[in-house]
C-alpha atoms as a PDB file:
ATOM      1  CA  UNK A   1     -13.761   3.774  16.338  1.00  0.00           C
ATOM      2  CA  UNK A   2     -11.285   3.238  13.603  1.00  0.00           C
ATOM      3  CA  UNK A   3     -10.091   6.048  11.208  1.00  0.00           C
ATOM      4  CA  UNK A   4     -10.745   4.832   7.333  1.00  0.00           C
ATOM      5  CA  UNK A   5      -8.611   6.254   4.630  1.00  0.00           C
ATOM      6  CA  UNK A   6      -8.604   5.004   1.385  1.00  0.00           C
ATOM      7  CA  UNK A   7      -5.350   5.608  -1.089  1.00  0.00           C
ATOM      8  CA  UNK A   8      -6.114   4.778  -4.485  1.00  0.00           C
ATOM      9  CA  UNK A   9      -5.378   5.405  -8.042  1.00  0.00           C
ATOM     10  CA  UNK A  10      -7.024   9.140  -9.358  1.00  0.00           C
ATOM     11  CA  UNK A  11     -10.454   8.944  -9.460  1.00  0.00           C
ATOM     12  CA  UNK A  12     -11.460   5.829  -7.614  1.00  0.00           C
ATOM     13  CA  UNK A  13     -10.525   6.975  -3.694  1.00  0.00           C
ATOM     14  CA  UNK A  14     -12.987   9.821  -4.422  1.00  0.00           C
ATOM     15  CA  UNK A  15     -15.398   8.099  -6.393  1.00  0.00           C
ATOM     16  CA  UNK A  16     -15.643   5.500  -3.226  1.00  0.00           C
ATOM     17  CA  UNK A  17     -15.969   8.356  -0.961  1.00  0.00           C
ATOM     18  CA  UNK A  18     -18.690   9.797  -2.925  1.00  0.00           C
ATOM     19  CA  UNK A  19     -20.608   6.221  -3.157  1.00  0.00           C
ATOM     20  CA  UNK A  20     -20.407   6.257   0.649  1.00  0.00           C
ATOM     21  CA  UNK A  21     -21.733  10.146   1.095  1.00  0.00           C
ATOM     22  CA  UNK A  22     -24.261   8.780  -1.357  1.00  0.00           C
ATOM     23  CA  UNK A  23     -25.754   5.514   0.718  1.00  0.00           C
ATOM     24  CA  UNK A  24     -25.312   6.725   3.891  1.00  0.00           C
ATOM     25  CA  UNK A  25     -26.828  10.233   3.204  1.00  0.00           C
ATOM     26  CA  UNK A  26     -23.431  12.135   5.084  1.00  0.00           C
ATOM     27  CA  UNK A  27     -19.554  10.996   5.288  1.00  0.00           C
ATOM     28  CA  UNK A  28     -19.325   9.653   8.321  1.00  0.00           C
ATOM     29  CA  UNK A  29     -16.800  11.265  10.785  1.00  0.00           C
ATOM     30  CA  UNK A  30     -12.568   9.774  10.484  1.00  0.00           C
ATOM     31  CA  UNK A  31     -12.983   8.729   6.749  1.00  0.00           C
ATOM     32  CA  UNK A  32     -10.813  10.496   3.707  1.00  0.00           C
ATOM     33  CA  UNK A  33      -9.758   9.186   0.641  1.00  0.00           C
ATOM     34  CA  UNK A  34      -6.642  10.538  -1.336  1.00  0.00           C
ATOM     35  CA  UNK A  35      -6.686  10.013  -5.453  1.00  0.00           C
ATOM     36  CA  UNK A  36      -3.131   9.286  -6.348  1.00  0.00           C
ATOM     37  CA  UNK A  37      -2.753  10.725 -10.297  1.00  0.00           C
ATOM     38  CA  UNK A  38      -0.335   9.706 -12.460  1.00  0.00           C
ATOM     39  CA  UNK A  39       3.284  10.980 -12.559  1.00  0.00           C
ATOM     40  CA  UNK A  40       3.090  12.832  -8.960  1.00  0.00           C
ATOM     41  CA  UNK A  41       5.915  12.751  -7.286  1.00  0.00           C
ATOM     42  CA  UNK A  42       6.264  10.404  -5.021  1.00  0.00           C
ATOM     43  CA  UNK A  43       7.067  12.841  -1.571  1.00  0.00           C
ATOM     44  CA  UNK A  44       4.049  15.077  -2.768  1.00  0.00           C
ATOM     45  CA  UNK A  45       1.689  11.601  -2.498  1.00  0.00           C
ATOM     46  CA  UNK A  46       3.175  10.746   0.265  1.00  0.00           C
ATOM     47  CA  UNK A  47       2.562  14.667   2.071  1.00  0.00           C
ATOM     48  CA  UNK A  48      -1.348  14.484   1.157  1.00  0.00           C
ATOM     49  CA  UNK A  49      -1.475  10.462   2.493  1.00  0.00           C
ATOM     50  CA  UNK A  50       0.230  11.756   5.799  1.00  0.00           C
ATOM     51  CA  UNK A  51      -2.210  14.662   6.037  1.00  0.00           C
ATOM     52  CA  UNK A  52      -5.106  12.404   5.333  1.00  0.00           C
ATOM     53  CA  UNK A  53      -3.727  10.038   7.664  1.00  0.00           C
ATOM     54  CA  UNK A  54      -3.563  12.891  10.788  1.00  0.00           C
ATOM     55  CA  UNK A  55      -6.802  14.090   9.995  1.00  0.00           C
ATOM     56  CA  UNK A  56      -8.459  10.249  10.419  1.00  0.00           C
ATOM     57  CA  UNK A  57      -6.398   9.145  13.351  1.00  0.00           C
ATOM     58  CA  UNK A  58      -8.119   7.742  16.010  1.00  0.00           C
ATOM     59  CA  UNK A  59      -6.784   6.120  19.455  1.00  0.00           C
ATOM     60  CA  UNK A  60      -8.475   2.906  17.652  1.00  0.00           C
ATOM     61  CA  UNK A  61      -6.037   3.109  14.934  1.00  0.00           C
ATOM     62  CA  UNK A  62      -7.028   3.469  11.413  1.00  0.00           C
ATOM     63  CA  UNK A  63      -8.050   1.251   8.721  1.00  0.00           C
ATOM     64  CA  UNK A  64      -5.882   1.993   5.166  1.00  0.00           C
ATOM     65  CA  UNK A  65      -7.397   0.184   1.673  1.00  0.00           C
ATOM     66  CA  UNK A  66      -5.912   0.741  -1.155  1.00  0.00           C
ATOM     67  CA  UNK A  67      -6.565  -0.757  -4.826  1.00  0.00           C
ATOM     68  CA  UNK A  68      -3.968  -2.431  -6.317  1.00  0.00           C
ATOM     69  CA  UNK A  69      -1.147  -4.018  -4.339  1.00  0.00           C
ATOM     70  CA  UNK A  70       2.731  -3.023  -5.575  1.00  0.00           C
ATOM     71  CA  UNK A  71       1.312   0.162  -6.916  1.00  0.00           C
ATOM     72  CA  UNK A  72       2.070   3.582  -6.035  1.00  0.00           C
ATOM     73  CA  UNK A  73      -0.749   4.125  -3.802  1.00  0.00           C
ATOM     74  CA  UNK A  74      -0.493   0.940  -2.028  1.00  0.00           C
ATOM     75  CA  UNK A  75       3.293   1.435  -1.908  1.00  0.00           C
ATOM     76  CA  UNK A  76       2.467   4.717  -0.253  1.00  0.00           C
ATOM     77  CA  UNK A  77      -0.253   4.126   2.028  1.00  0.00           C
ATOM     78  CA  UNK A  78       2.310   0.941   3.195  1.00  0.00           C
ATOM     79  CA  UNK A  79       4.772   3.836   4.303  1.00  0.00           C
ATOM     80  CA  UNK A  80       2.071   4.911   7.051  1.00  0.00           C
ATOM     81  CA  UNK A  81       2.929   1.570   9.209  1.00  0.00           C
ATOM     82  CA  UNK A  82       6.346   2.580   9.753  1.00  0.00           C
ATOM     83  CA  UNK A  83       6.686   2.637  13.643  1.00  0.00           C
ATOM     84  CA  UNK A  84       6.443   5.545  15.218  1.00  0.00           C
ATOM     85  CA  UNK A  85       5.036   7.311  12.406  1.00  0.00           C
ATOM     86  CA  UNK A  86       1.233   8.377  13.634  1.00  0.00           C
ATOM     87  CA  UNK A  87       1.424   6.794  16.975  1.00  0.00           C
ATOM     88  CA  UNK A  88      -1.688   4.673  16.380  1.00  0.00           C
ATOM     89  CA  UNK A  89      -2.014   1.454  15.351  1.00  0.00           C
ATOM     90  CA  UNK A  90      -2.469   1.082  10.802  1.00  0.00           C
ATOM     91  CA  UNK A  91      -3.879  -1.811   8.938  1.00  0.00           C
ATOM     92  CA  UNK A  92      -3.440  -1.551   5.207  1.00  0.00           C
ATOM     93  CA  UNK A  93      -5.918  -3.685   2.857  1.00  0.00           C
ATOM     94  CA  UNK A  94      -5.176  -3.627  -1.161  1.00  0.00           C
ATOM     95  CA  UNK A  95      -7.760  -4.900  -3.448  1.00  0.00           C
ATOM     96  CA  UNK A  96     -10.423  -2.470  -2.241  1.00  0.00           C
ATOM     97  CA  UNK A  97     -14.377  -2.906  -3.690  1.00  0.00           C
ATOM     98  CA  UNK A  98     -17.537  -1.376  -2.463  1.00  0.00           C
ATOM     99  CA  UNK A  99     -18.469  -4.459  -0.229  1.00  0.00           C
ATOM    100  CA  UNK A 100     -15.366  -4.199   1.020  1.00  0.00           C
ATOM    101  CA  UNK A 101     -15.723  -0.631   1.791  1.00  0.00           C
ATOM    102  CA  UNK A 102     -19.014  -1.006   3.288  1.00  0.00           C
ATOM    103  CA  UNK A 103     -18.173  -3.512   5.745  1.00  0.00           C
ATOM    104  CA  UNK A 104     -15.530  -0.996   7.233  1.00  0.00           C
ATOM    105  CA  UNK A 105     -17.717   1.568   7.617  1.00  0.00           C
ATOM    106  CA  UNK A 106     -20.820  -0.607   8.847  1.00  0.00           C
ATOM    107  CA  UNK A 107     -18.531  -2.172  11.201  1.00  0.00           C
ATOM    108  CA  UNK A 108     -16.132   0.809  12.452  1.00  0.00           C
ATOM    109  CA  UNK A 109     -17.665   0.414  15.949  1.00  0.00           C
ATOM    110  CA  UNK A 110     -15.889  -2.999  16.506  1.00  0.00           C
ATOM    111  CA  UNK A 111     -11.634  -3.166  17.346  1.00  0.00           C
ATOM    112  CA  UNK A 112      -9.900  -2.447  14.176  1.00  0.00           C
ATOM    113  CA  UNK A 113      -8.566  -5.888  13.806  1.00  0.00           C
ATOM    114  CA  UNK A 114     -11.968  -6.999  13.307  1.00  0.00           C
ATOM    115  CA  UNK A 115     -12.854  -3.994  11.252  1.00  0.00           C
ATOM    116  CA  UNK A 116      -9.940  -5.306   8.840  1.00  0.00           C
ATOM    117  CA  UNK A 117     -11.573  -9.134   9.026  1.00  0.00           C
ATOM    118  CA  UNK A 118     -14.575  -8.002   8.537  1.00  0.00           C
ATOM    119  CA  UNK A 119     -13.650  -5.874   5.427  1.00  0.00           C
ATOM    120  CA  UNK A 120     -11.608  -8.577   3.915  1.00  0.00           C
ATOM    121  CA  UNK A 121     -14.775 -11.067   4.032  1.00  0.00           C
ATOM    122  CA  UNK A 122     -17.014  -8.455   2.971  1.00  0.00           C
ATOM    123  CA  UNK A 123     -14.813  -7.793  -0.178  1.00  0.00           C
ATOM    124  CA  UNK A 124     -14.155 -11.538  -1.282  1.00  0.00           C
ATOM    125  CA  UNK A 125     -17.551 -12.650  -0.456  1.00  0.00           C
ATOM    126  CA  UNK A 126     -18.851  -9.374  -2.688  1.00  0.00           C
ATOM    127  CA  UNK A 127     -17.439 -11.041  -5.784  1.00  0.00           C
ATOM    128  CA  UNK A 128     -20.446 -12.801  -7.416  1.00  0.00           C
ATOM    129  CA  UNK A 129     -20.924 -14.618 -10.493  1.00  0.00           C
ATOM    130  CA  UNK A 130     -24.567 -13.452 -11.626  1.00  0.00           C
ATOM    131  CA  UNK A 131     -26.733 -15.579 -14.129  1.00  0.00           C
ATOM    132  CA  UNK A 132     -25.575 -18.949 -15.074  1.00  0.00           C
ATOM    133  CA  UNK A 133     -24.634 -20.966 -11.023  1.00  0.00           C
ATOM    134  CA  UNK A 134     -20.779 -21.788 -10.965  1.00  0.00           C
ATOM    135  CA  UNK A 135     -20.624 -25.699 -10.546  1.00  0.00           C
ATOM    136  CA  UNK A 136     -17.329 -26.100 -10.381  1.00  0.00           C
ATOM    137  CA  UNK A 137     -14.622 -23.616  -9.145  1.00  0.00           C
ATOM    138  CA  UNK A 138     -11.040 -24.545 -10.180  1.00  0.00           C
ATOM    139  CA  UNK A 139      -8.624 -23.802  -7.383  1.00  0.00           C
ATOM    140  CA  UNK A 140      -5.450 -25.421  -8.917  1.00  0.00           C
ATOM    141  CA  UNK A 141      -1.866 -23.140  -8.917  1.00  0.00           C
ATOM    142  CA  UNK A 142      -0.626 -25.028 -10.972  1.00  0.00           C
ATOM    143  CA  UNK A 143      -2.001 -24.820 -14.141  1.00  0.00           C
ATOM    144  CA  UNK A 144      -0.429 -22.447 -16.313  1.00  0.00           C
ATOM    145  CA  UNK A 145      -2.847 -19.452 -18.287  1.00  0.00           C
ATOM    146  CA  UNK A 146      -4.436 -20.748 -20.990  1.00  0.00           C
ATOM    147  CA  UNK A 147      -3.729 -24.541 -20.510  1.00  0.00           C
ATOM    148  CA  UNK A 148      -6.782 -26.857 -21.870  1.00  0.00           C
END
């Protein structure tokens, strides 16, 4: 079973780690989350992701997500793939949501490739437009923000 850590700007790795305590009535075993504040230093980030990391390691690997991609946390928790590092395979997922965070943990007992998969389908397919049906979704890159 994959280790779960999740690296995110101060409060929301906690926060997510206390919604999980809270709907599964305990924190399941290999799961941490490290809140990255503002203005830390970089090293000191990376010392607590590394210990987090070590304490979640499993022969399974371990499952990263992280919040915002080309932030500090992501750009941290990224630093845990280098080879050689934790001698265990690392997946690292940015955009993280509750749906996405549930689907890890509901699925942990599966490879951690399809831990990942499953956590990245869980998360886009979480997003929901309530009320009023969406008839028409508007896939186009090339229109420019704020074009008629």
């Amino acid at each position: 079973m994959p280790g779960i850590l999740i690296v995110a700007h101060t409060p929301i790795a906690s926060s997510m780690l206390g919604f999980i305590e809270h709907t599964y009535g305990e924190l399941p075993v290999r799961v941490a989350a490290v809140d990255i504040p503002p203005h830390e230093d970089v090293r000191m980030s990376e010392e607590r992701v590394m210990t987090a990391a070590t304490q979640v390691k499993s022969a399974a690997g371990i499952l990263v997500l992280t919040d915002l991609m080309g932030a500090t946390p992501a750009n941290v928790a990224s630093r845990l793939t280098k080879p050689g590092l934790l001698d265990c395979k690392i997946l690292v997922l940015a955009g993280i949501n509750l749906p996405m965070l549930m689907r890890a943990i509901s699925y942990r007992g599966d490879g951690l490739e399809s831990v990942a998969l499953k956590a990245m389908q869980g998360g886009q397919n979480g997003i929901v437009r309530l009320g009023t049906p969406v008839t028409h979704v508007d896939t186009s890159v090339n229109e420019k923000v704020g074009d008629p």
